[in-house]
N, C-alpha and C. Protein backbone atom coordinates (compact mmCIF):
# COMPACT_ATOMS: atom_id res chain seq x y z
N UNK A 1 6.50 60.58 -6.48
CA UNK A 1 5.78 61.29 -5.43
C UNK A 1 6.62 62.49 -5.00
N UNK A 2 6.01 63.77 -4.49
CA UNK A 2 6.81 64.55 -4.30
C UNK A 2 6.57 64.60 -2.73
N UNK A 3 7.69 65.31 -2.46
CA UNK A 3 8.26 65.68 -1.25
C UNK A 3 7.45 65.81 -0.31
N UNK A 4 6.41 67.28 -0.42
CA UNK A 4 5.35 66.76 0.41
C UNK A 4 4.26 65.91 0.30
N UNK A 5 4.60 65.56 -0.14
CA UNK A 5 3.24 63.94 -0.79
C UNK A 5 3.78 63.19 0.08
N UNK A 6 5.24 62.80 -0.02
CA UNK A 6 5.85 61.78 1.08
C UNK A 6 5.64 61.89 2.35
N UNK A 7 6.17 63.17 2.73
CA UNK A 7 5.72 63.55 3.78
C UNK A 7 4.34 63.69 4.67
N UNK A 8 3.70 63.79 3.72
CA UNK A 8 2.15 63.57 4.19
C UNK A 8 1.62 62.34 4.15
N UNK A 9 2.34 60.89 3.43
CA UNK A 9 2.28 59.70 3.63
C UNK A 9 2.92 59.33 5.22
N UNK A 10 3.97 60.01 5.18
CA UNK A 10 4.69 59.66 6.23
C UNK A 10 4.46 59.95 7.83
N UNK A 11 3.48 61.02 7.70
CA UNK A 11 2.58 61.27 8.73
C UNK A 11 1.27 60.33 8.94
N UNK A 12 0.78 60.14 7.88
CA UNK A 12 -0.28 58.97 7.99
C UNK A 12 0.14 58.07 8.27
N UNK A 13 1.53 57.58 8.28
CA UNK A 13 1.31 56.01 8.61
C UNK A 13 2.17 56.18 9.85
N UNK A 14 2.62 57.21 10.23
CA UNK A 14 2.38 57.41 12.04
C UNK A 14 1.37 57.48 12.41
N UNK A 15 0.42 58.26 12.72
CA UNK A 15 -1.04 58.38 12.74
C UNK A 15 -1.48 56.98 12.83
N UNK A 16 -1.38 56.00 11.77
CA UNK A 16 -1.74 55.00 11.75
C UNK A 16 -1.69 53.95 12.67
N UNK A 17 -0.36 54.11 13.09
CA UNK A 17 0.07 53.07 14.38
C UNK A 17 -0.29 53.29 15.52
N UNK A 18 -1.67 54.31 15.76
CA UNK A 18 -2.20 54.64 16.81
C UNK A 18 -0.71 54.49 18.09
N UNK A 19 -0.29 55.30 18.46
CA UNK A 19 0.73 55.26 19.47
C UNK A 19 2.32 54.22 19.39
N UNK A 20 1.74 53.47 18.46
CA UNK A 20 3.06 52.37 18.60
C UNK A 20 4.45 53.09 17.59
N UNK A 21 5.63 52.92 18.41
CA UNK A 21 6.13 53.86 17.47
C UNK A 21 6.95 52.44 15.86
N UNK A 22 7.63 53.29 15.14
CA UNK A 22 7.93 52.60 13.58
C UNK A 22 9.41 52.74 13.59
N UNK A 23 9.69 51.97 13.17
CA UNK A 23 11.69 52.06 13.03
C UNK A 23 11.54 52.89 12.00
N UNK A 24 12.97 53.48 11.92
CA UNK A 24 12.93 54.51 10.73
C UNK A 24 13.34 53.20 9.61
N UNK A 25 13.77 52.56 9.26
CA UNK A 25 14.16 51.93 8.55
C UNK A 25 13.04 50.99 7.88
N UNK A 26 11.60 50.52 8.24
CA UNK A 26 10.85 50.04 8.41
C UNK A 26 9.98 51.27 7.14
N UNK A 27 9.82 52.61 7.57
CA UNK A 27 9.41 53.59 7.08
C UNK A 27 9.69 53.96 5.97
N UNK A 28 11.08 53.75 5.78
CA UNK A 28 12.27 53.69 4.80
C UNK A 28 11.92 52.45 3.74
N UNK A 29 11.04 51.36 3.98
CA UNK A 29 11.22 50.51 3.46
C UNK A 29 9.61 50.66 2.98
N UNK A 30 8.93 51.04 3.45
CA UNK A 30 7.41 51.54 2.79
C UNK A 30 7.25 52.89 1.76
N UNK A 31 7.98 54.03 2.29
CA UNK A 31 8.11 54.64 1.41
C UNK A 31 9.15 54.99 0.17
N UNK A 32 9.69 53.51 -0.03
CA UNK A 32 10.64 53.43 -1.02
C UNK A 32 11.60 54.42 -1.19
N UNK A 33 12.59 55.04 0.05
CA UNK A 33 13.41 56.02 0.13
C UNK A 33 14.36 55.14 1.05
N UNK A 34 15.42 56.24 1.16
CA UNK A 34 16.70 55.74 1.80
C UNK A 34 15.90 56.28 3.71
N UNK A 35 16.94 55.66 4.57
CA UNK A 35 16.40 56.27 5.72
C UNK A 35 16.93 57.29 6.14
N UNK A 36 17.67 58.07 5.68
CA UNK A 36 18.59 59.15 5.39
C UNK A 36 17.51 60.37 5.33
N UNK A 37 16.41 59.85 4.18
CA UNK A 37 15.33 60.77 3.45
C UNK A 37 14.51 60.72 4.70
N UNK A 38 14.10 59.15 5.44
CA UNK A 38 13.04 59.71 6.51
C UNK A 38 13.74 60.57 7.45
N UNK A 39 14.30 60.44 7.99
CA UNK A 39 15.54 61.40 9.16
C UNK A 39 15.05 62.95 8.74
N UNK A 40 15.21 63.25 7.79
CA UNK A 40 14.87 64.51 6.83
C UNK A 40 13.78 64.84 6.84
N UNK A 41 12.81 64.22 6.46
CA UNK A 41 11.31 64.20 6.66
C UNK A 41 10.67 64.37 7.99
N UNK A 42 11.27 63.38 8.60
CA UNK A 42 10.54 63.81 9.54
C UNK A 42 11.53 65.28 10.35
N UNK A 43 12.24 65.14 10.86
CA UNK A 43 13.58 66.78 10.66
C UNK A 43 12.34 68.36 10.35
N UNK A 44 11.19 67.77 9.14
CA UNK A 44 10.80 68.86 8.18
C UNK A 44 9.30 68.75 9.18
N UNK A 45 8.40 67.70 9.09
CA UNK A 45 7.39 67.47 9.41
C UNK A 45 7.79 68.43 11.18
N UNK A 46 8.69 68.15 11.96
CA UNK A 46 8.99 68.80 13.22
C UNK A 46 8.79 70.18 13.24
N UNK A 47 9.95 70.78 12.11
CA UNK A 47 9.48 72.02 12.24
C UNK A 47 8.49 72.50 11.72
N UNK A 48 8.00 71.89 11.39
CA UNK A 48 6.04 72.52 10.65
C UNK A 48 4.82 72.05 11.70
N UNK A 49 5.64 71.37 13.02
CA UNK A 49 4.84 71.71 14.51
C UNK A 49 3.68 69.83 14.19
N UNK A 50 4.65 69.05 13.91
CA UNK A 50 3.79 67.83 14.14
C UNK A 50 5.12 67.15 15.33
N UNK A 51 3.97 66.90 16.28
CA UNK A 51 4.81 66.28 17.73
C UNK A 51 5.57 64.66 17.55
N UNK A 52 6.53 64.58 16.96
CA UNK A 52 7.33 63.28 16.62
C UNK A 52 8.80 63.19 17.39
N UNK A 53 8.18 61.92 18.18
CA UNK A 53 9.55 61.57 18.61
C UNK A 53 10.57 60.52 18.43
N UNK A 54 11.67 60.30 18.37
CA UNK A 54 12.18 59.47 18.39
C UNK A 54 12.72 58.53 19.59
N UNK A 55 12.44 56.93 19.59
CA UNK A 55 12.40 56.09 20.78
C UNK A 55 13.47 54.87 20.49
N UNK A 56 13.54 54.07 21.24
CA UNK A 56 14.50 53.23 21.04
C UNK A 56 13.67 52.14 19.80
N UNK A 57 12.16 52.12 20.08
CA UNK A 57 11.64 51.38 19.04
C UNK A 57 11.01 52.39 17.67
N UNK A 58 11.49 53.56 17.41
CA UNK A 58 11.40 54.29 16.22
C UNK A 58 10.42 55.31 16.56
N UNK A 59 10.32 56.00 15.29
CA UNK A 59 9.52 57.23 15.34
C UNK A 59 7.89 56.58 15.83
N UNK A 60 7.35 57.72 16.73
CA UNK A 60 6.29 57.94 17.27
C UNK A 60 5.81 59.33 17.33
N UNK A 61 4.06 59.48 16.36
CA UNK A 61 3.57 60.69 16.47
C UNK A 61 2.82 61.06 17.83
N UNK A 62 3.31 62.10 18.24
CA UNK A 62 2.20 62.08 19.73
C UNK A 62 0.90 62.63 19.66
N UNK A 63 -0.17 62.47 19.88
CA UNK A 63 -0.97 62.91 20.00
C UNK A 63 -1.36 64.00 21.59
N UNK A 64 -2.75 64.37 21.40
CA UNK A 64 -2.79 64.46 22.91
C UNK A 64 -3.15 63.73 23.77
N UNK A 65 -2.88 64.17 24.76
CA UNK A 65 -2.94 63.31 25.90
C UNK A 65 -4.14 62.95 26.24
N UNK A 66 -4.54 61.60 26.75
CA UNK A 66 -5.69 61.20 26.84
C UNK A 66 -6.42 61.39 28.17
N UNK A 67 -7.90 62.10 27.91
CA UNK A 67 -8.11 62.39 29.65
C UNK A 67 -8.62 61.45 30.46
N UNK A 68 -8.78 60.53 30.01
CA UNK A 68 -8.97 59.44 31.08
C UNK A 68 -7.38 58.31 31.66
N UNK A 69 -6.29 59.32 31.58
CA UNK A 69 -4.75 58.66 32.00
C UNK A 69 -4.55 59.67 33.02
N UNK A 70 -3.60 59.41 34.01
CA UNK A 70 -3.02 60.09 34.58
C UNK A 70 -1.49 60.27 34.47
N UNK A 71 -0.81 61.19 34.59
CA UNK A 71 0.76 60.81 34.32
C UNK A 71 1.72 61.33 36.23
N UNK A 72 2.67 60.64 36.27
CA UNK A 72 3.44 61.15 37.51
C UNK A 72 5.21 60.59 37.13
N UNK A 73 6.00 61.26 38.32
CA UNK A 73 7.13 61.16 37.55
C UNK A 73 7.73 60.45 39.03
N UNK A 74 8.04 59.21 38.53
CA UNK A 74 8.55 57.82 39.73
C UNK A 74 10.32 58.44 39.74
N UNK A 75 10.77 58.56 41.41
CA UNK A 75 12.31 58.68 41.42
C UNK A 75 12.63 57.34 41.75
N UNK A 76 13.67 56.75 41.24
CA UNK A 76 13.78 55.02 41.49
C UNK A 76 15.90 55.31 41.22
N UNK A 77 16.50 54.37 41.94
CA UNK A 77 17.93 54.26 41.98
C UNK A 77 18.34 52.87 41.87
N UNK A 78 18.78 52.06 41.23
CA UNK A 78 19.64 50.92 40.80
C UNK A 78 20.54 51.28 40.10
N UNK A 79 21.58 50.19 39.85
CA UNK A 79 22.19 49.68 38.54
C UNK A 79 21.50 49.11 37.33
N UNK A 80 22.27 48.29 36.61
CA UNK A 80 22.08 48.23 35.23
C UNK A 80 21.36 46.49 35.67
N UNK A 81 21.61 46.29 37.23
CA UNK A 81 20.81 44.88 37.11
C UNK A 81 19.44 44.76 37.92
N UNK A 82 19.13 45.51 38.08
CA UNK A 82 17.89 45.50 38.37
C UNK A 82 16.92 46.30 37.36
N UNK A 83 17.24 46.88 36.04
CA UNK A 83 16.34 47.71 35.61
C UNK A 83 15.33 46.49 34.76
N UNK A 84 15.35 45.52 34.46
CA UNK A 84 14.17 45.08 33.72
C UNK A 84 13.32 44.39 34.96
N UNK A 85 13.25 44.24 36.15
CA UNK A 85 12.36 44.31 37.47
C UNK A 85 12.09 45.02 37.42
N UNK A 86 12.42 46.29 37.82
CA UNK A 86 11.90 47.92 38.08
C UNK A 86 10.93 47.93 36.84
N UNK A 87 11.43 47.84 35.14
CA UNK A 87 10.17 48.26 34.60
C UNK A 87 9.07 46.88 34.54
N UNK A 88 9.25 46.32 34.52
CA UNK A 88 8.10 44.65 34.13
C UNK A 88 7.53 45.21 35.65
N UNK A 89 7.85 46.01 36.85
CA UNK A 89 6.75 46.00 37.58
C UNK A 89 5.85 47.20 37.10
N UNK A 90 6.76 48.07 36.83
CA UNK A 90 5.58 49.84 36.14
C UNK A 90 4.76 48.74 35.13
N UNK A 91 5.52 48.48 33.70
CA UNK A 91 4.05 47.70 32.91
C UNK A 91 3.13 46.79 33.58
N UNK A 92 3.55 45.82 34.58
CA UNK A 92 2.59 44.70 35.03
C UNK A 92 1.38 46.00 35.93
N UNK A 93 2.17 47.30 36.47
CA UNK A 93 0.74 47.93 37.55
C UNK A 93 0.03 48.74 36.30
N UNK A 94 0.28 48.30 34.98
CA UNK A 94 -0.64 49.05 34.09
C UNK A 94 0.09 50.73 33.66
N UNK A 95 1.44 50.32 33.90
CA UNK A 95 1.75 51.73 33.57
C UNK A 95 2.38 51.82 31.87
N UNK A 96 2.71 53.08 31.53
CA UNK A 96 3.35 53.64 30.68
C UNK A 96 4.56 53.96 30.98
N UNK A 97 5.68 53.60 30.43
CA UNK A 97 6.96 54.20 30.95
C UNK A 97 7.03 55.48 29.68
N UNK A 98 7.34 56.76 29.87
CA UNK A 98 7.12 58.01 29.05
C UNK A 98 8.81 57.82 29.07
N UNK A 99 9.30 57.78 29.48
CA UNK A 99 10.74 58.50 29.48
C UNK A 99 11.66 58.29 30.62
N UNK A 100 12.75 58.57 30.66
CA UNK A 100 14.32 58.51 31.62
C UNK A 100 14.75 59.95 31.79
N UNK A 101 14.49 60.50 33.27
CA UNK A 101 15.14 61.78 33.22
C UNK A 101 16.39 61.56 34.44
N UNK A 102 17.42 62.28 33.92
CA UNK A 102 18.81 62.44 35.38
C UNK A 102 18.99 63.83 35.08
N UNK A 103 19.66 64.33 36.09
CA UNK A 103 19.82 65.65 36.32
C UNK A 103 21.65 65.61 36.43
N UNK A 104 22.04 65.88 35.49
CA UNK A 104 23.75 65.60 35.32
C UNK A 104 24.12 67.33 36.07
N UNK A 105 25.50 67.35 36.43
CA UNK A 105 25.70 68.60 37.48
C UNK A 105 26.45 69.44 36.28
N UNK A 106 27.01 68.97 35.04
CA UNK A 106 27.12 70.26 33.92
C UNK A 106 26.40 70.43 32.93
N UNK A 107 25.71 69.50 32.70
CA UNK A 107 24.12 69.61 31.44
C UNK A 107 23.19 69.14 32.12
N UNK A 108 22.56 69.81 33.27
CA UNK A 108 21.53 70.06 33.69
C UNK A 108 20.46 68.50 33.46
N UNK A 109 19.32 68.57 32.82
CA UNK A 109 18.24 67.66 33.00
C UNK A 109 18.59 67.06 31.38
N UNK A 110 19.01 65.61 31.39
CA UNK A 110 18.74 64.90 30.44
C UNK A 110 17.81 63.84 30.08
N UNK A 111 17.27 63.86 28.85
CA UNK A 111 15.58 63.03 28.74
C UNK A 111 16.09 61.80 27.79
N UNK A 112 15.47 60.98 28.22
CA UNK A 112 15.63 59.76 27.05
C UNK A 112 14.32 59.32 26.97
N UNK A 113 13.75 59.35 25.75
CA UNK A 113 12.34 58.87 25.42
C UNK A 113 12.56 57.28 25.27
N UNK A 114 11.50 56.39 26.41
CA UNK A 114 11.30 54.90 26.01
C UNK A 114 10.06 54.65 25.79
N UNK A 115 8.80 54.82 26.15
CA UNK A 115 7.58 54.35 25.43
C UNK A 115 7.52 52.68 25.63
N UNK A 116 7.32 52.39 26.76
CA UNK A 116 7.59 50.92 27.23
C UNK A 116 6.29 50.88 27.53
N UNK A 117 5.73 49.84 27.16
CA UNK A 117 4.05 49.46 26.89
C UNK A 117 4.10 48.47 27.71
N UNK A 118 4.60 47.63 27.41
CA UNK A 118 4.55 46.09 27.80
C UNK A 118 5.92 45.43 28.31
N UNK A 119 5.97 43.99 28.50
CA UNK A 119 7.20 43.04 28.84
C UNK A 119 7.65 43.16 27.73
N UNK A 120 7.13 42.51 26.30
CA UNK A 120 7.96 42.64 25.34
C UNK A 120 8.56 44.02 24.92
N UNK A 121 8.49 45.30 25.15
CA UNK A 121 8.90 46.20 24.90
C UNK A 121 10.00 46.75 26.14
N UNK A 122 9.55 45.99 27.38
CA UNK A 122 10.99 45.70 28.51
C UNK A 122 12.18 44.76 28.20
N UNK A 123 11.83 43.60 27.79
CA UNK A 123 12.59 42.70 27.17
C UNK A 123 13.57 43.53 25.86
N UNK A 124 12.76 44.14 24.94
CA UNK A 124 13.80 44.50 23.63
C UNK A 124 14.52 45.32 24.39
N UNK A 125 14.04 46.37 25.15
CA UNK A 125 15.30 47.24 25.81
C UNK A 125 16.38 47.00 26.48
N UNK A 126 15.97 46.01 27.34
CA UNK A 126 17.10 45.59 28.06
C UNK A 126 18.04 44.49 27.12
N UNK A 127 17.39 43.85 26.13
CA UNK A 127 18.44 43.08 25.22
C UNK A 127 19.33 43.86 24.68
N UNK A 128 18.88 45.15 23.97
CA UNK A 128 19.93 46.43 23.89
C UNK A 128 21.07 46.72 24.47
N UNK A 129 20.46 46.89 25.97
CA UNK A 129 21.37 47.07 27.20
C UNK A 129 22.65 45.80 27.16
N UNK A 130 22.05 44.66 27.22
CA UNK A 130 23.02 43.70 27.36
C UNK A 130 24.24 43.42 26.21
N UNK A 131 23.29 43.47 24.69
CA UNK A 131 24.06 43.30 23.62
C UNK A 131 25.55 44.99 23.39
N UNK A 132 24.66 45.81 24.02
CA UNK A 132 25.88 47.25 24.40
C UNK A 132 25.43 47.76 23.15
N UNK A 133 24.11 47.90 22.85
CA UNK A 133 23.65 48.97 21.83
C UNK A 133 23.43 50.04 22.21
N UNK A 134 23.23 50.26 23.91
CA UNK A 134 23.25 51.31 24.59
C UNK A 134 23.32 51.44 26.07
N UNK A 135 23.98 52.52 26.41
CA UNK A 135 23.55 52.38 27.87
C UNK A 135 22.59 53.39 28.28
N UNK A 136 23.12 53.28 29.83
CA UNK A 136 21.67 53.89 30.81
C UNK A 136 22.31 55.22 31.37
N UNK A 137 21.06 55.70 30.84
CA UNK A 137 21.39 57.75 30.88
C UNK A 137 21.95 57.52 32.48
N UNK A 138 20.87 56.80 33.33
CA UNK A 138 21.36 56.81 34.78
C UNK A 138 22.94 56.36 35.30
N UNK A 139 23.88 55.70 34.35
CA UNK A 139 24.93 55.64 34.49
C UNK A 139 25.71 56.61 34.77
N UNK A 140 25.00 57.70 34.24
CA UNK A 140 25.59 59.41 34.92
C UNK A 140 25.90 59.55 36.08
N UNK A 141 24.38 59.10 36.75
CA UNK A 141 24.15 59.85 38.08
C UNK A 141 24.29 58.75 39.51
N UNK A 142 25.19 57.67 38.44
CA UNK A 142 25.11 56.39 40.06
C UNK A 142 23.96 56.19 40.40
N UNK A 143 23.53 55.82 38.66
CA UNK A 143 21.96 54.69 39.26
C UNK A 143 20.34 56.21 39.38
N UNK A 144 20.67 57.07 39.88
CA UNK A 144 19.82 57.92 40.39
C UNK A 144 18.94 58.38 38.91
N UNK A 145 18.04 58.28 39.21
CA UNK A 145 16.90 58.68 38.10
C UNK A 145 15.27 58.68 38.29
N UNK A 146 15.03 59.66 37.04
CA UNK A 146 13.26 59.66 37.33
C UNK A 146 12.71 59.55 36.24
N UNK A 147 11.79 58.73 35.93
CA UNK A 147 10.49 58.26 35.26
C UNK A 147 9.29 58.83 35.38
N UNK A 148 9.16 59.51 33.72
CA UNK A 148 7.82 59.79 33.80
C UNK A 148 7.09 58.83 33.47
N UNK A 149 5.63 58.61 33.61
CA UNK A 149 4.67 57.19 33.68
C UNK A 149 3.37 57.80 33.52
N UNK A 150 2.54 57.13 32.67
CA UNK A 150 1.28 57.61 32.58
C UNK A 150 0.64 56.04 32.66
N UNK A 151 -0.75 56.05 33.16
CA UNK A 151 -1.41 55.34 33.63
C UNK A 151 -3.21 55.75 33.91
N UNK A 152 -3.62 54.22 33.79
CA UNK A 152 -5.15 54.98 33.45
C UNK A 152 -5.67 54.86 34.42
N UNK A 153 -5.15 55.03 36.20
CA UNK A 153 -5.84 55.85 37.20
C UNK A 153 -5.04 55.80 37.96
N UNK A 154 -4.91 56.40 38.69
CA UNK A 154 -3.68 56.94 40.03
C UNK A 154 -3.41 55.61 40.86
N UNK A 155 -4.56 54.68 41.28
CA UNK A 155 -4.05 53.67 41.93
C UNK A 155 -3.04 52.60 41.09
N UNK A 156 -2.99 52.73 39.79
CA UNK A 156 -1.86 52.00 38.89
C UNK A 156 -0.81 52.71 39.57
N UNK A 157 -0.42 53.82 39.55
CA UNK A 157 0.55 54.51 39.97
C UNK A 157 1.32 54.20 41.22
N UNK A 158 -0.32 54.07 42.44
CA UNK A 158 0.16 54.35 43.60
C UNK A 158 0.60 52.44 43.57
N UNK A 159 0.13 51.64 43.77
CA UNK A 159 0.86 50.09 43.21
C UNK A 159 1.80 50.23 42.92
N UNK A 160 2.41 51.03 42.15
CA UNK A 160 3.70 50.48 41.60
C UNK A 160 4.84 51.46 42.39
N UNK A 161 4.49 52.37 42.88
CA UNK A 161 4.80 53.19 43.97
C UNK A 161 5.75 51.88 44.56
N UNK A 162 4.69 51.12 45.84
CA UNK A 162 4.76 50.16 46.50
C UNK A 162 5.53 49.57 46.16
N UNK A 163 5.63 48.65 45.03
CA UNK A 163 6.42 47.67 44.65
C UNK A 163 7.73 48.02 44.24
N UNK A 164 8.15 49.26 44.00
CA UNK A 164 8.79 49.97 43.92
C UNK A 164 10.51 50.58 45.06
């Protein structure tokens, strides 16, 4: 298969997962390449203007945004022991967790894409956290951080506001 053949496989079977994102390695293992090659691929597919991101649970193609969601950006402050409360309440009010933003005082605004759907997708993250596969961008800023969240009507939002 050639290069862009792969590549145009490799877009379809993002596409495919309707929103859920794919380990690269997973990708790697369908399109009979090293994951070295997807890294690359997708690297190529980016600059030819297809919206792919990378998450703690793998590549995800974005589409657009859906108009029956709303999105808002939650400011919330803990440590590292309260964050799987904080999110199991955004998923339980029906939210989307989009992302982790802190505002560091010499590199400005840093983003961490999570794509947290559900408990089980709170659970793998924070097992991360615990096992020290990663930490929390908010470790920067003493806990201080903001969440973007999309949700399919403002009172999901304003709920979790509350509980919040």
């Amino acid at each position: 298969m050639s290069g862009a053949g792969r590549r145009e496989l490799l877009a379809a079977l993002l596409r495919a997962a309707n929103g859920n994102p794919i380990a690269g390695a997973d990708l790697a293992m369908r399109l009979g390449v090293s994951r070295q090659v997807v890294v690359q691929d997708i690297a190529l597919l980016r600059a030819n203007g297809r919206r792919i991101i990378g998450t703690p649970g793998g590549y995800l193609l974005l589409g657009e945004a859906l108009p029956s969601t709303v999105t808002a950006v939650l400011p919330c402050r803990h440590g590292i022991e309260q964050v799987e409360q904080e999110l199991n309440i955004m998923v339980d009010c029906g939210l989307r967790v989009l992302d982790v933003v802190v505002e560091h005082p010499l590199y400005g605004e840093l983003r961490g894409n999570l794509m947290i759907n559900d408990r089980a997708d709170v659970q793998r993250f924070v097992e991360g956290l615990r096992e020290g596969q990663y930490s929390m961008l908010s470790a920067l800023t003493g806990g201080v951080h903001l969440h973007t969240v999309e949700a399919p009507a403002q009172t999901n939002i304003e709920q979790a506001r509350e509980q919040l």
